[in-house]
C-alpha atoms as a PDB file:
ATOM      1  CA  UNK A   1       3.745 -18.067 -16.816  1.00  0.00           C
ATOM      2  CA  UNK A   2       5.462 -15.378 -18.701  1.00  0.00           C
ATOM      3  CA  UNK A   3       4.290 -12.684 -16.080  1.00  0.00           C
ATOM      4  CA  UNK A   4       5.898 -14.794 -13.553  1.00  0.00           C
ATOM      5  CA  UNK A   5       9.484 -15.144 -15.424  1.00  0.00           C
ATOM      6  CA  UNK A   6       9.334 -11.487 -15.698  1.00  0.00           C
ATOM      7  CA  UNK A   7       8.463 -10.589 -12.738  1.00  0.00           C
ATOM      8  CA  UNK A   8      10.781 -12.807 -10.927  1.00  0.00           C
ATOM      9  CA  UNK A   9      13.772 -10.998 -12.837  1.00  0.00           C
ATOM     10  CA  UNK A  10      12.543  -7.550 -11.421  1.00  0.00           C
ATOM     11  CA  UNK A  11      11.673  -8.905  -7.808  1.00  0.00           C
ATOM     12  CA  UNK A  12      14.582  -9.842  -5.494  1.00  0.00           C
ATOM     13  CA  UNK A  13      14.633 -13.416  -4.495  1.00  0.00           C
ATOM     14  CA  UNK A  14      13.549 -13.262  -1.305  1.00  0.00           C
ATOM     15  CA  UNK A  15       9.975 -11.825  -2.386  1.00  0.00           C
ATOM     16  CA  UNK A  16       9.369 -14.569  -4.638  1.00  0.00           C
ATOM     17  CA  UNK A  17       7.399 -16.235  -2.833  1.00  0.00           C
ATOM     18  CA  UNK A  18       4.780 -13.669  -2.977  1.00  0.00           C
ATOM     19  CA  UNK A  19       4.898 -13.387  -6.640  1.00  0.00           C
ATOM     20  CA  UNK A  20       1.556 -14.973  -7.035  1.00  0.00           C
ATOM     21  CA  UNK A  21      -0.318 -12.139  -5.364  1.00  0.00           C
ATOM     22  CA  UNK A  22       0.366  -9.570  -7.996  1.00  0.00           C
ATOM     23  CA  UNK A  23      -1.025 -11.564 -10.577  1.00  0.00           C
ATOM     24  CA  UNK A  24      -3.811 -10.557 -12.849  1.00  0.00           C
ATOM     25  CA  UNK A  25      -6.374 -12.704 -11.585  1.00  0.00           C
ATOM     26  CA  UNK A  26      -5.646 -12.219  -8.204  1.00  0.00           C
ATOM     27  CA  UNK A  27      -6.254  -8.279  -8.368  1.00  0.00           C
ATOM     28  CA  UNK A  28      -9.616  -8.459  -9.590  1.00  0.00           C
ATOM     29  CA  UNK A  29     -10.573 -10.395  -6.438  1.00  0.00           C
ATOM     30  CA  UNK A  30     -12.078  -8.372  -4.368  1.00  0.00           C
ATOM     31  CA  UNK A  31     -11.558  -8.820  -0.368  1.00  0.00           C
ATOM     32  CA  UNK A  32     -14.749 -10.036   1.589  1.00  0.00           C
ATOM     33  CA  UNK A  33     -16.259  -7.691   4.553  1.00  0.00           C
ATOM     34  CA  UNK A  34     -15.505  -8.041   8.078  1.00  0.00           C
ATOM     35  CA  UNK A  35     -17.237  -7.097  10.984  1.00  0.00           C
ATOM     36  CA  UNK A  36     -13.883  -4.220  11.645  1.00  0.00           C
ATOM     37  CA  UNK A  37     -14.511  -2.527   8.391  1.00  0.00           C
ATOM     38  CA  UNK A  38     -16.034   0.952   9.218  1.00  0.00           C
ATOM     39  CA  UNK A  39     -15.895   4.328   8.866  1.00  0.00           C
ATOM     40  CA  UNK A  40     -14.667   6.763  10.878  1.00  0.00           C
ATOM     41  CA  UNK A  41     -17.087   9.485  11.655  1.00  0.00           C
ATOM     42  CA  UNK A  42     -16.448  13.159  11.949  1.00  0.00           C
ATOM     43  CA  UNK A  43     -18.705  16.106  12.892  1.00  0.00           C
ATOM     44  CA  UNK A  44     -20.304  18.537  10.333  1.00  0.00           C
ATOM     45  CA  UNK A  45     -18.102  21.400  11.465  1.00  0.00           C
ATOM     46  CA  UNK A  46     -14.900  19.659  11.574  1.00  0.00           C
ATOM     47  CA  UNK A  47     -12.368  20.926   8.873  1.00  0.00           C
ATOM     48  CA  UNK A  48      -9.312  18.751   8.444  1.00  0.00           C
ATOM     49  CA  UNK A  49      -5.770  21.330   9.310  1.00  0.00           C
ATOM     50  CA  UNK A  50      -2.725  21.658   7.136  1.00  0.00           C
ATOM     51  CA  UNK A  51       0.240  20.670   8.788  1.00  0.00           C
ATOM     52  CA  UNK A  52       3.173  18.545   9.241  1.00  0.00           C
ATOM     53  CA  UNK A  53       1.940  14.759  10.149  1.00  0.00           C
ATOM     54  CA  UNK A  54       6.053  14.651  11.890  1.00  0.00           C
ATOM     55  CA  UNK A  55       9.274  15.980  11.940  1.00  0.00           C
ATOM     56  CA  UNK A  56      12.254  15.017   9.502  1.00  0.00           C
ATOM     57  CA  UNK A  57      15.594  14.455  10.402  1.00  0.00           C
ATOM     58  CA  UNK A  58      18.177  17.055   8.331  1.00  0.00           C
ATOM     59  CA  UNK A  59      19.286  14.197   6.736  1.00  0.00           C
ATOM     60  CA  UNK A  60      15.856  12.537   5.463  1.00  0.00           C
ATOM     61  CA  UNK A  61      14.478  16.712   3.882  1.00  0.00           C
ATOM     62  CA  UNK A  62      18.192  16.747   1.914  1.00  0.00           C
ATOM     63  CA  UNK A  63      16.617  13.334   0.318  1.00  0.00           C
ATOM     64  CA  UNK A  64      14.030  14.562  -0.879  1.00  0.00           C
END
């Protein structure tokens, strides 16, 4: 329970209740398939663009 002490003195309080996710054995479980997994499919000659994805605010480029 040691991971759990520590973690719970880096985690605010109100996420402790999720502590038990980020635990060692819980990350090697892998999730199961489900029938919405898939792929998306793109055409041979398409050739992702460089770009913005959206625009910042003034305020949110000065934070970074």
């Amino acid at each position: 329970m040691k991971f759990e002490e520590e973690a719970k003195n880096l985690v605010p309080k109100k996420f402790h209740k999720w502590i038990h996710v980020f635990e060692k054995k819980q990350s090697k479980r892998m999730l199961t398939k489900k029938m919405w997994n898939y792929a998306i499919e793109t055409k041979k000659e398409f050739m992702p663009r460089k770009g913005k994805m959206y625009s910042l605010l003034r305020e949110e480029r000065r934070d970074m």
